[in-house]
PDB file of N, CA and C in Angstrom:
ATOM      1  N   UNK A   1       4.392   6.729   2.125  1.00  0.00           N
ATOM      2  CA  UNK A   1       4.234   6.810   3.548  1.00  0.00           C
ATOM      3  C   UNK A   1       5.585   6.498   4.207  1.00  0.00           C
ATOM      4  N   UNK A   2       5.987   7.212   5.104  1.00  0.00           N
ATOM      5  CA  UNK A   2       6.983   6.803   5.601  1.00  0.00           C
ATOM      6  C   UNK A   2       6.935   6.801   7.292  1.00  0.00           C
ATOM      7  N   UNK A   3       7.502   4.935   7.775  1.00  0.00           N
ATOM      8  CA  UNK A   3       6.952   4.871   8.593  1.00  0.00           C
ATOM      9  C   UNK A   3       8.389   4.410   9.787  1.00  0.00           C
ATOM     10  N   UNK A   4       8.044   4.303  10.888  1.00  0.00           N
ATOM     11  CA  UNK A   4       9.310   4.177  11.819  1.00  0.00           C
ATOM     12  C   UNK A   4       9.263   2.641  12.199  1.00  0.00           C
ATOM     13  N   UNK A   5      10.748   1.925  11.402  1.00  0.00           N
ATOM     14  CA  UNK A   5      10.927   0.460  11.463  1.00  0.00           C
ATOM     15  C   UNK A   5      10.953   0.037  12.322  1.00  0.00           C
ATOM     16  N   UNK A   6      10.722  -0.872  13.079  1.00  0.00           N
ATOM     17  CA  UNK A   6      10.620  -1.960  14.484  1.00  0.00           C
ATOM     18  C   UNK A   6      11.852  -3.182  13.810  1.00  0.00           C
ATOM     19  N   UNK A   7      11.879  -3.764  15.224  1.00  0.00           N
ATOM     20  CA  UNK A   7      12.673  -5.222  14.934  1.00  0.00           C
ATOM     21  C   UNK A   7      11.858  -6.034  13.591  1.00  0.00           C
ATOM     22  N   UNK A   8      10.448  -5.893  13.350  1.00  0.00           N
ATOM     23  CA  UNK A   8       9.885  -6.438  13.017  1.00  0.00           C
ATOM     24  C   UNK A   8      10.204  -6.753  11.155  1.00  0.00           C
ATOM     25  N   UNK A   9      10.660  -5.536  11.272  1.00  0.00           N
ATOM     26  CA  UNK A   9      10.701  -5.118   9.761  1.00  0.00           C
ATOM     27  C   UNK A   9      12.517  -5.077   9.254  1.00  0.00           C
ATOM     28  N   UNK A  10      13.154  -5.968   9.892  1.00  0.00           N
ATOM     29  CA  UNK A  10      14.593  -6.301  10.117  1.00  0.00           C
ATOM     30  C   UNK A  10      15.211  -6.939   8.738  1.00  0.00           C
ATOM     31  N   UNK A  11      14.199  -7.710   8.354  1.00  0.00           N
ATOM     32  CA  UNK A  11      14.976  -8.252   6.736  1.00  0.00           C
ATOM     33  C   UNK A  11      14.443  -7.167   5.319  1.00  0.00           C
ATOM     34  N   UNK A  12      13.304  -6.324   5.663  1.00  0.00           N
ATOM     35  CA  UNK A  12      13.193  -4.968   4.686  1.00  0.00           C
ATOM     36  C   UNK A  12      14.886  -4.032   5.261  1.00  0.00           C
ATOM     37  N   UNK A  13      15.059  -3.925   5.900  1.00  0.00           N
ATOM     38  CA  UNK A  13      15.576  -3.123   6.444  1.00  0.00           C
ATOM     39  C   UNK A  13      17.487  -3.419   5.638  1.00  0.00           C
ATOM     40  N   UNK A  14      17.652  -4.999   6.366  1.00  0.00           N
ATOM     41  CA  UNK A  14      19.043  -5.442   5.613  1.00  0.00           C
ATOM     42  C   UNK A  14      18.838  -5.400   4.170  1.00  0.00           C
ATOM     43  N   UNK A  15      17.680  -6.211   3.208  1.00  0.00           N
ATOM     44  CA  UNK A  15      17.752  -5.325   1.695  1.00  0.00           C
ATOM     45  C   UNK A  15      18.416  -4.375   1.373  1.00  0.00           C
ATOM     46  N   UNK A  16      17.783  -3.276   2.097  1.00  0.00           N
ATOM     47  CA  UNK A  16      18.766  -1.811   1.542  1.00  0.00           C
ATOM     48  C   UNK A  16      19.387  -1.478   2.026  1.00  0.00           C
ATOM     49  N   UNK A  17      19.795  -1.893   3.483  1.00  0.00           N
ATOM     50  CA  UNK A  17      20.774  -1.138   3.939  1.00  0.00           C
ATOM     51  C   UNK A  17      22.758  -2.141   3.445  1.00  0.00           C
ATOM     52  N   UNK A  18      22.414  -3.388   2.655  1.00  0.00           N
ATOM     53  CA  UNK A  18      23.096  -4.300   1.960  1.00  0.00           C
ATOM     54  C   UNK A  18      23.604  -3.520   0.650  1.00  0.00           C
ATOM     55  N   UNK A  19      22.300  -2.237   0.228  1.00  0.00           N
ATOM     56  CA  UNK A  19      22.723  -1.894  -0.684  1.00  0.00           C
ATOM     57  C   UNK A  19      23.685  -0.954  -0.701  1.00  0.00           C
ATOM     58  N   UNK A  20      23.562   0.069   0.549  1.00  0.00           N
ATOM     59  CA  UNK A  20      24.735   0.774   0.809  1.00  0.00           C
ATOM     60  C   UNK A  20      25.145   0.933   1.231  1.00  0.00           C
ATOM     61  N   UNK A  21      25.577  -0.277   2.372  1.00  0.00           N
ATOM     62  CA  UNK A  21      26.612  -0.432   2.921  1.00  0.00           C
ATOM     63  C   UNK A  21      27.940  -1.671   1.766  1.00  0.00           C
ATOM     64  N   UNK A  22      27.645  -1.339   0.528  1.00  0.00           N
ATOM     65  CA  UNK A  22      28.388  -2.551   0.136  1.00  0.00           C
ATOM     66  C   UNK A  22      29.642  -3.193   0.654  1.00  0.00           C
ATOM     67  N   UNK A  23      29.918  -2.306   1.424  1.00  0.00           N
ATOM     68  CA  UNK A  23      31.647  -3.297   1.823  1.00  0.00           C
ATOM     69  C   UNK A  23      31.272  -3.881   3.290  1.00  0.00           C
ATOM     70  N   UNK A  24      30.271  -4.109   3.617  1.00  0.00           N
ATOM     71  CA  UNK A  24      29.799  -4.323   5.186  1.00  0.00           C
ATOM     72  C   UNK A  24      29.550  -6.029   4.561  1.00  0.00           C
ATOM     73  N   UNK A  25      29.234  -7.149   5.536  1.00  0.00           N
ATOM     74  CA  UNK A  25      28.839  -8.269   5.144  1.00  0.00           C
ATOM     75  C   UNK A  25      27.059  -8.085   6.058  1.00  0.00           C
ATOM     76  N   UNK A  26      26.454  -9.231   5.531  1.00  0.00           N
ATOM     77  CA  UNK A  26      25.313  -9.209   5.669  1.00  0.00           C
ATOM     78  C   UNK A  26      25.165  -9.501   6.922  1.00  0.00           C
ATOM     79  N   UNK A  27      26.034 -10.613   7.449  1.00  0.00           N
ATOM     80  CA  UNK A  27      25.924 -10.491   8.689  1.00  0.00           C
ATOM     81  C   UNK A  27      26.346 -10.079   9.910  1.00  0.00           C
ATOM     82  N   UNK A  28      27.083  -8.886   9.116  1.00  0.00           N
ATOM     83  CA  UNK A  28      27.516  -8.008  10.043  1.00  0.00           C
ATOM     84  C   UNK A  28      26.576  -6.490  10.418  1.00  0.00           C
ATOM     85  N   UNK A  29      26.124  -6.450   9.465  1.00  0.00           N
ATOM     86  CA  UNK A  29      24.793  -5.746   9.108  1.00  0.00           C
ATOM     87  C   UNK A  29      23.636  -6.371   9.774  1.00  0.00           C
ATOM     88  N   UNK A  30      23.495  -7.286   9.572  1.00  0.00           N
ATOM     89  CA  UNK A  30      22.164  -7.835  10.256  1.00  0.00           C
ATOM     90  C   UNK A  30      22.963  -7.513  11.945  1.00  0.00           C
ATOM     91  N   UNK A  31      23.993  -8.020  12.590  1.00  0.00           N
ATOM     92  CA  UNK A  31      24.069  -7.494  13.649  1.00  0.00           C
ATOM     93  C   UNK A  31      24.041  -5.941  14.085  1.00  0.00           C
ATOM     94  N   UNK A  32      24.134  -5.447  13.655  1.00  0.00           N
ATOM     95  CA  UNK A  32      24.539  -4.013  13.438  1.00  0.00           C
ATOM     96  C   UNK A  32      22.797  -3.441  13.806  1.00  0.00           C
ATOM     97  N   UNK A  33      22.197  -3.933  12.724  1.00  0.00           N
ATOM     98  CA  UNK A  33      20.755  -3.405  12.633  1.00  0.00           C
ATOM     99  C   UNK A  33      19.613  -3.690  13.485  1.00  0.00           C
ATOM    100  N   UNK A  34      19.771  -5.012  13.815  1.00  0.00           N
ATOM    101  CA  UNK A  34      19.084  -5.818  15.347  1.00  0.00           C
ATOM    102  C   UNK A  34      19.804  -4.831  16.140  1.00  0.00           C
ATOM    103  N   UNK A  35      20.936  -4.250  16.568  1.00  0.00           N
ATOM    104  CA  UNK A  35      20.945  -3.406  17.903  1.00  0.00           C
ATOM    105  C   UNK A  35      20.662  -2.013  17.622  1.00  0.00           C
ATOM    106  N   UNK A  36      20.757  -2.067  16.201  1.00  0.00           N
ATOM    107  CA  UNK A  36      19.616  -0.235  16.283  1.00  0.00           C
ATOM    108  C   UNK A  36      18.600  -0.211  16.216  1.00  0.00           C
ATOM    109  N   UNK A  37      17.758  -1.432  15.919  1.00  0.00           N
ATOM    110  CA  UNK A  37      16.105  -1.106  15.773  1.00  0.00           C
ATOM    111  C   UNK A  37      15.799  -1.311  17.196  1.00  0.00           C
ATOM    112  N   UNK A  38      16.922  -1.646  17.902  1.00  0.00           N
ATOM    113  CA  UNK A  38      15.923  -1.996  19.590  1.00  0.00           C
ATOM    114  C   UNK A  38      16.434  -1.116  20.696  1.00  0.00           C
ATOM    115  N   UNK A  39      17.227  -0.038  19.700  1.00  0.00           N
ATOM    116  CA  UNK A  39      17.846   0.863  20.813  1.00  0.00           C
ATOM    117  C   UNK A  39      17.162   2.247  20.613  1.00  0.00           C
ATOM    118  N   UNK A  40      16.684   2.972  21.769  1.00  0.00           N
ATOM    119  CA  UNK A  40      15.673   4.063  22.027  1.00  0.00           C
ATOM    120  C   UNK A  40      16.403   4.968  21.389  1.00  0.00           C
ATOM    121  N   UNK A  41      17.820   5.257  21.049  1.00  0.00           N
ATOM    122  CA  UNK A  41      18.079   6.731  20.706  1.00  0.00           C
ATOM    123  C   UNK A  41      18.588   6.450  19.193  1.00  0.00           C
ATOM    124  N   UNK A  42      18.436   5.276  18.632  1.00  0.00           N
ATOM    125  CA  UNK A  42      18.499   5.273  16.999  1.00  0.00           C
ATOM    126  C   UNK A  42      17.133   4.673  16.794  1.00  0.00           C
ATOM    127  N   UNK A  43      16.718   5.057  15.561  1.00  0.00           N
ATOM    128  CA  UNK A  43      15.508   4.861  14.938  1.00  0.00           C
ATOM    129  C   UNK A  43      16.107   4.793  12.926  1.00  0.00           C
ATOM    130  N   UNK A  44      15.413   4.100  12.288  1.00  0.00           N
ATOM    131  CA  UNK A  44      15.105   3.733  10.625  1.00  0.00           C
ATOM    132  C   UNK A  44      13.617   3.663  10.698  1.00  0.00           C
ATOM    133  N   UNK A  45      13.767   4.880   9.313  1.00  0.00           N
ATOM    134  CA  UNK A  45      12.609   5.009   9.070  1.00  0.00           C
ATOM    135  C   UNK A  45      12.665   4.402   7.509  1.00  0.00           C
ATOM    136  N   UNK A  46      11.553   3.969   7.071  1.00  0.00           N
ATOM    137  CA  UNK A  46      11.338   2.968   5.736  1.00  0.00           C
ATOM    138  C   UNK A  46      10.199   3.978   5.101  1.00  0.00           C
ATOM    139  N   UNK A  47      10.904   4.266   3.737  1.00  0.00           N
ATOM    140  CA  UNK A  47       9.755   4.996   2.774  1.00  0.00           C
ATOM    141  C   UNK A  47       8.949   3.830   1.598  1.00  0.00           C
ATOM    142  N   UNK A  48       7.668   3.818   2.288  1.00  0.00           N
ATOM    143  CA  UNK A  48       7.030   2.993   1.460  1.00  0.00           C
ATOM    144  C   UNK A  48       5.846   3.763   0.507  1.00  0.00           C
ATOM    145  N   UNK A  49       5.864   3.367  -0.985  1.00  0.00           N
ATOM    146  CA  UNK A  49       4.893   3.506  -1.861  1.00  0.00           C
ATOM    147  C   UNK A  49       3.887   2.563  -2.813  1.00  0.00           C
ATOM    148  N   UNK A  50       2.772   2.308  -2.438  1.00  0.00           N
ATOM    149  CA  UNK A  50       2.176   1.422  -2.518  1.00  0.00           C
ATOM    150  C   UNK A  50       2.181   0.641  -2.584  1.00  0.00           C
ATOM    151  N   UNK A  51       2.403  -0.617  -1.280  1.00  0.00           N
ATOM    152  CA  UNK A  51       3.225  -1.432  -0.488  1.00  0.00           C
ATOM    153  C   UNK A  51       4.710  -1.959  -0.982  1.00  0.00           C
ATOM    154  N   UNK A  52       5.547  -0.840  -1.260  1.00  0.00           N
ATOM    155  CA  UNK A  52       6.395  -1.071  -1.940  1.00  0.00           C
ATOM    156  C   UNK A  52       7.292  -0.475  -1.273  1.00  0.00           C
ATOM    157  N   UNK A  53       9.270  -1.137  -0.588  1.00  0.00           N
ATOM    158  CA  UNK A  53       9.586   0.101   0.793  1.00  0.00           C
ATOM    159  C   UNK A  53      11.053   0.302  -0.828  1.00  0.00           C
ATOM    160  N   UNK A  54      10.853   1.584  -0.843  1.00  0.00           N
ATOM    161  CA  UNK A  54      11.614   2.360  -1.615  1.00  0.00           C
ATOM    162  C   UNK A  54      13.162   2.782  -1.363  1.00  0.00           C
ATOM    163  N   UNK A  55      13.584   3.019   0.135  1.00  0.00           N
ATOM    164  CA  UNK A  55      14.127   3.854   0.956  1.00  0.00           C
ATOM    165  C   UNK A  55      14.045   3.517   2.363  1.00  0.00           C
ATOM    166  N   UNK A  56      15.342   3.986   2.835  1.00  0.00           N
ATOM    167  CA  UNK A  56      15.355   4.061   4.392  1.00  0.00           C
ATOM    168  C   UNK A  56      16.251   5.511   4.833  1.00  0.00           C
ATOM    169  N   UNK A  57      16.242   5.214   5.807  1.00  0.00           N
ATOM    170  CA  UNK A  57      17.050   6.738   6.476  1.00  0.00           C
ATOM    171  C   UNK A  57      17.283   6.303   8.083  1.00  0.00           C
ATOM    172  N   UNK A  58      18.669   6.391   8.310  1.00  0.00           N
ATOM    173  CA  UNK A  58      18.958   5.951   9.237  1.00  0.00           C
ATOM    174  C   UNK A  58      19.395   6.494  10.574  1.00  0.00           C
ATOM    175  N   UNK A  59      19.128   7.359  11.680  1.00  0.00           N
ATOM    176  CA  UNK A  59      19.484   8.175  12.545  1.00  0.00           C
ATOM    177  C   UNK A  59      18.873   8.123  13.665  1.00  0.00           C
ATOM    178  N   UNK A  60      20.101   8.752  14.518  1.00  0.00           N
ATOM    179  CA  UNK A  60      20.664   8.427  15.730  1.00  0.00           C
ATOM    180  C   UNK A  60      21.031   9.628  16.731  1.00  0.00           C
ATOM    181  N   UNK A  61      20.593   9.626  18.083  1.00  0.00           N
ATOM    182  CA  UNK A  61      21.213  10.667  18.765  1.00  0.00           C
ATOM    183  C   UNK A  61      22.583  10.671  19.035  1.00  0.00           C
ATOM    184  N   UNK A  62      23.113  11.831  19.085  1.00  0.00           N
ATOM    185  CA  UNK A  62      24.871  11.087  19.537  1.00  0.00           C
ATOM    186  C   UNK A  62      24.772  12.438  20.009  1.00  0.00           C
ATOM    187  N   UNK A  63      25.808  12.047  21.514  1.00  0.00           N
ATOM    188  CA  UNK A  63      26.220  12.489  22.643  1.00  0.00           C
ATOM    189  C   UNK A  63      27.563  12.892  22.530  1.00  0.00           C
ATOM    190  N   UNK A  64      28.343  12.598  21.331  1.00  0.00           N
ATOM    191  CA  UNK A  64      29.881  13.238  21.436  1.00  0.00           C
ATOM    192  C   UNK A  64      29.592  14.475  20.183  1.00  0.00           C
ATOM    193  N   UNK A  65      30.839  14.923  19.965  1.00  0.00           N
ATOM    194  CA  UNK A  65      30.726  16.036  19.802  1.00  0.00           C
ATOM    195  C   UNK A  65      30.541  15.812  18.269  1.00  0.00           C
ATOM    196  N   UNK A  66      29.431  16.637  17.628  1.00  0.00           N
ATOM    197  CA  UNK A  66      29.120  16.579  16.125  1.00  0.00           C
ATOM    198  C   UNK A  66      29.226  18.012  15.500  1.00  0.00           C
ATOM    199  N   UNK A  67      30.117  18.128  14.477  1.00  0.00           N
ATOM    200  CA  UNK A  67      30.942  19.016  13.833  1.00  0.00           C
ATOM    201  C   UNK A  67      29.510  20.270  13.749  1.00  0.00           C
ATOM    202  N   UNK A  68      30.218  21.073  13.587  1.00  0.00           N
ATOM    203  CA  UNK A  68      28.747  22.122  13.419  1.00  0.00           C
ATOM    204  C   UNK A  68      27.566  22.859  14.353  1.00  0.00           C
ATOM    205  N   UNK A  69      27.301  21.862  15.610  1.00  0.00           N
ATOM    206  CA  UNK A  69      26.832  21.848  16.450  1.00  0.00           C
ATOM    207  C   UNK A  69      27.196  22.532  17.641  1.00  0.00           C
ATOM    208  N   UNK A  70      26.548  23.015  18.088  1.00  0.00           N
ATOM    209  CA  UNK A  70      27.142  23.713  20.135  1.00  0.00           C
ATOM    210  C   UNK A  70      26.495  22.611  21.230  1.00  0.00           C
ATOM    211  N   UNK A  71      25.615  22.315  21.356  1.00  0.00           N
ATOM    212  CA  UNK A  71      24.906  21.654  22.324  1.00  0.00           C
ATOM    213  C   UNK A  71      25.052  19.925  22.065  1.00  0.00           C
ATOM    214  N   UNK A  72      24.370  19.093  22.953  1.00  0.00           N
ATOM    215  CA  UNK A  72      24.376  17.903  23.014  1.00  0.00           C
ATOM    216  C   UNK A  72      23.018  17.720  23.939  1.00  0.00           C
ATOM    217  N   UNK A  73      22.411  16.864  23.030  1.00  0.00           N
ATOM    218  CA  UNK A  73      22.436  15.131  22.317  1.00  0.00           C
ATOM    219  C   UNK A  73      22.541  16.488  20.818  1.00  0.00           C
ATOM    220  N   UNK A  74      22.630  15.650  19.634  1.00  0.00           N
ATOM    221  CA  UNK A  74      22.471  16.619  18.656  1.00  0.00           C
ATOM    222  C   UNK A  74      21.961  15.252  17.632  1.00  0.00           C
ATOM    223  N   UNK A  75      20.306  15.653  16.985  1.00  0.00           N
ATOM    224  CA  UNK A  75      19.638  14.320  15.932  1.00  0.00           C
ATOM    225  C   UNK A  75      21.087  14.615  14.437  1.00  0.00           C
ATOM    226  N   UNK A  76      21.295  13.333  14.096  1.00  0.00           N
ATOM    227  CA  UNK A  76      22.355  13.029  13.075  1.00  0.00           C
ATOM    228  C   UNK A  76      22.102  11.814  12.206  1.00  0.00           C
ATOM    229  N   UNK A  77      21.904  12.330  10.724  1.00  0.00           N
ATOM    230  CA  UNK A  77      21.993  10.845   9.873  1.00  0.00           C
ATOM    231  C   UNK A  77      22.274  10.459   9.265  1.00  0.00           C
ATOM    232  N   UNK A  78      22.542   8.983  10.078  1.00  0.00           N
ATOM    233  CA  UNK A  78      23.613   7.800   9.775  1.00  0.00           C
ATOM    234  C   UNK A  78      23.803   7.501   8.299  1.00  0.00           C
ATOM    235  N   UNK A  79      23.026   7.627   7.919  1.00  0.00           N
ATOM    236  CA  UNK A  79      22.762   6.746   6.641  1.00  0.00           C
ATOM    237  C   UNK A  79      21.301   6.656   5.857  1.00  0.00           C
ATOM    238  N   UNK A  80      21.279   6.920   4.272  1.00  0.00           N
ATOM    239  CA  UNK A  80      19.973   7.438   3.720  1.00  0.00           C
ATOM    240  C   UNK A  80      20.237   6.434   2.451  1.00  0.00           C
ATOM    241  N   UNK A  81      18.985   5.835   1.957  1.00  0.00           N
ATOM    242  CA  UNK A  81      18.965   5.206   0.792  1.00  0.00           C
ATOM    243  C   UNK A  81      17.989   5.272  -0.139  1.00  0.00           C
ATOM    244  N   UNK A  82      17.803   5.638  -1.238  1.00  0.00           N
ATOM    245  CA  UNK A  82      16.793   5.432  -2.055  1.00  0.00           C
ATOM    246  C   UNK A  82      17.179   4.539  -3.103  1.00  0.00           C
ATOM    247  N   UNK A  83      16.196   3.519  -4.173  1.00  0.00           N
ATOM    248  CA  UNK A  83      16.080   2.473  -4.845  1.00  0.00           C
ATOM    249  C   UNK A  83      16.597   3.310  -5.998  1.00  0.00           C
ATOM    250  N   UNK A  84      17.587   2.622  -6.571  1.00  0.00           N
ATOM    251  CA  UNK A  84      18.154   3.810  -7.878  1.00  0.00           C
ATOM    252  C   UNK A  84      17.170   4.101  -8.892  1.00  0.00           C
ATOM    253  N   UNK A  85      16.106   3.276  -9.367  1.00  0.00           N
ATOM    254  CA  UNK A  85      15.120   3.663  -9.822  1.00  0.00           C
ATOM    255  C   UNK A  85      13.981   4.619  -9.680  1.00  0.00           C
ATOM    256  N   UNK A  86      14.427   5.179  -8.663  1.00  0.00           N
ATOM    257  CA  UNK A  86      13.091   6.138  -7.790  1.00  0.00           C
ATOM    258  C   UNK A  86      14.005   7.510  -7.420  1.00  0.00           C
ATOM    259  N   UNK A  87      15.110   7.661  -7.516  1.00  0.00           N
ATOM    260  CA  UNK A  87      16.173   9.059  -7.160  1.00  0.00           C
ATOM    261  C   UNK A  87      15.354   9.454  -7.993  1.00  0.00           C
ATOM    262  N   UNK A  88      15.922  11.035  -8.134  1.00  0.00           N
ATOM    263  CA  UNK A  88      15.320  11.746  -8.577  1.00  0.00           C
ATOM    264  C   UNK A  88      14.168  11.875  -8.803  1.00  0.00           C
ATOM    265  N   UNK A  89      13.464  11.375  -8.265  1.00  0.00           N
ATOM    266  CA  UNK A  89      11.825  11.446  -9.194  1.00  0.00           C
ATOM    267  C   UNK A  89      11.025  12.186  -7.658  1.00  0.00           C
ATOM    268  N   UNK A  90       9.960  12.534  -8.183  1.00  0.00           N
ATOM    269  CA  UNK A  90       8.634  13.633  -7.597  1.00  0.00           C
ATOM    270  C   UNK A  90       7.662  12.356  -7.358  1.00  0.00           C
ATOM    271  N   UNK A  91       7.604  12.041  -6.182  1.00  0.00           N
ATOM    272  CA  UNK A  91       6.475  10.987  -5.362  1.00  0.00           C
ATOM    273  C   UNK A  91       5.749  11.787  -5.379  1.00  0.00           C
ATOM    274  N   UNK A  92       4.046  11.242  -6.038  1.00  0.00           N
ATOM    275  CA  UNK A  92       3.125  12.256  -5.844  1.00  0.00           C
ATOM    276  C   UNK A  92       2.501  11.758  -4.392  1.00  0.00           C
ATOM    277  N   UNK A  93       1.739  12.689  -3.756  1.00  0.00           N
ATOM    278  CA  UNK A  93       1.307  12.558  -2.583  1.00  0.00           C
ATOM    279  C   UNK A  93      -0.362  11.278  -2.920  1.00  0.00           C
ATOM    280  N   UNK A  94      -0.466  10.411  -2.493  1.00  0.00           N
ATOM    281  CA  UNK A  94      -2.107   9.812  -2.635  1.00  0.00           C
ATOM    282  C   UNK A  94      -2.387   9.694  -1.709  1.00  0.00           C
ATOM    283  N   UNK A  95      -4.157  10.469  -1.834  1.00  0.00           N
ATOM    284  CA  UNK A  95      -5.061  10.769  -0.610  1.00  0.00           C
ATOM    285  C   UNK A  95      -5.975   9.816  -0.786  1.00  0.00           C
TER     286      UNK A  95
END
């Protein structure tokens, strides 16, 4: 399931995003991430599999100019992580 993170979910969130941001410090990251989970035009979304958060994905509207693009706001993302144990692999869907 993948679901859209709140402030709430702020220390799932530094876990992985610790993992790839490695040259970032934690608490520079933790600042970093408190002002994107509470800002309307960035959003992290957390991939969870049976209560287990696997992944995040990190994106943001941006208003300057993004390579490729003609128009503005243009959706762009920041930053994507999956648990190295889980790349590559086929999540089956459970109903």
């Amino acid at each position: 399931m993948i679901i859209k993170a709140g402030i709430e979910s702020i220390e799932t969130v530094l876990n992985l995003a610790v993992k790839l941001y490695a040259d970032s410090s934690y608490n520079s990251l933790q600042k970093e991430f408190q002002h994107i989970l509470l800002n309307d035009d960035k959003a992290v979304f957390l991939y969870n599999v049976t209560e287990k958060t696997l992944g995040f994905a990190y994106c943001s509207l941006r208003y300057d100019y993004v390579e490729g693009s003609s128009s503005s706001s243009v959706g762009y993302l920041e930053g994507i992580y999956i648990d190295e144990k889980y790349r590559k692999k086929v999540m089956q869907k459970r109903f």
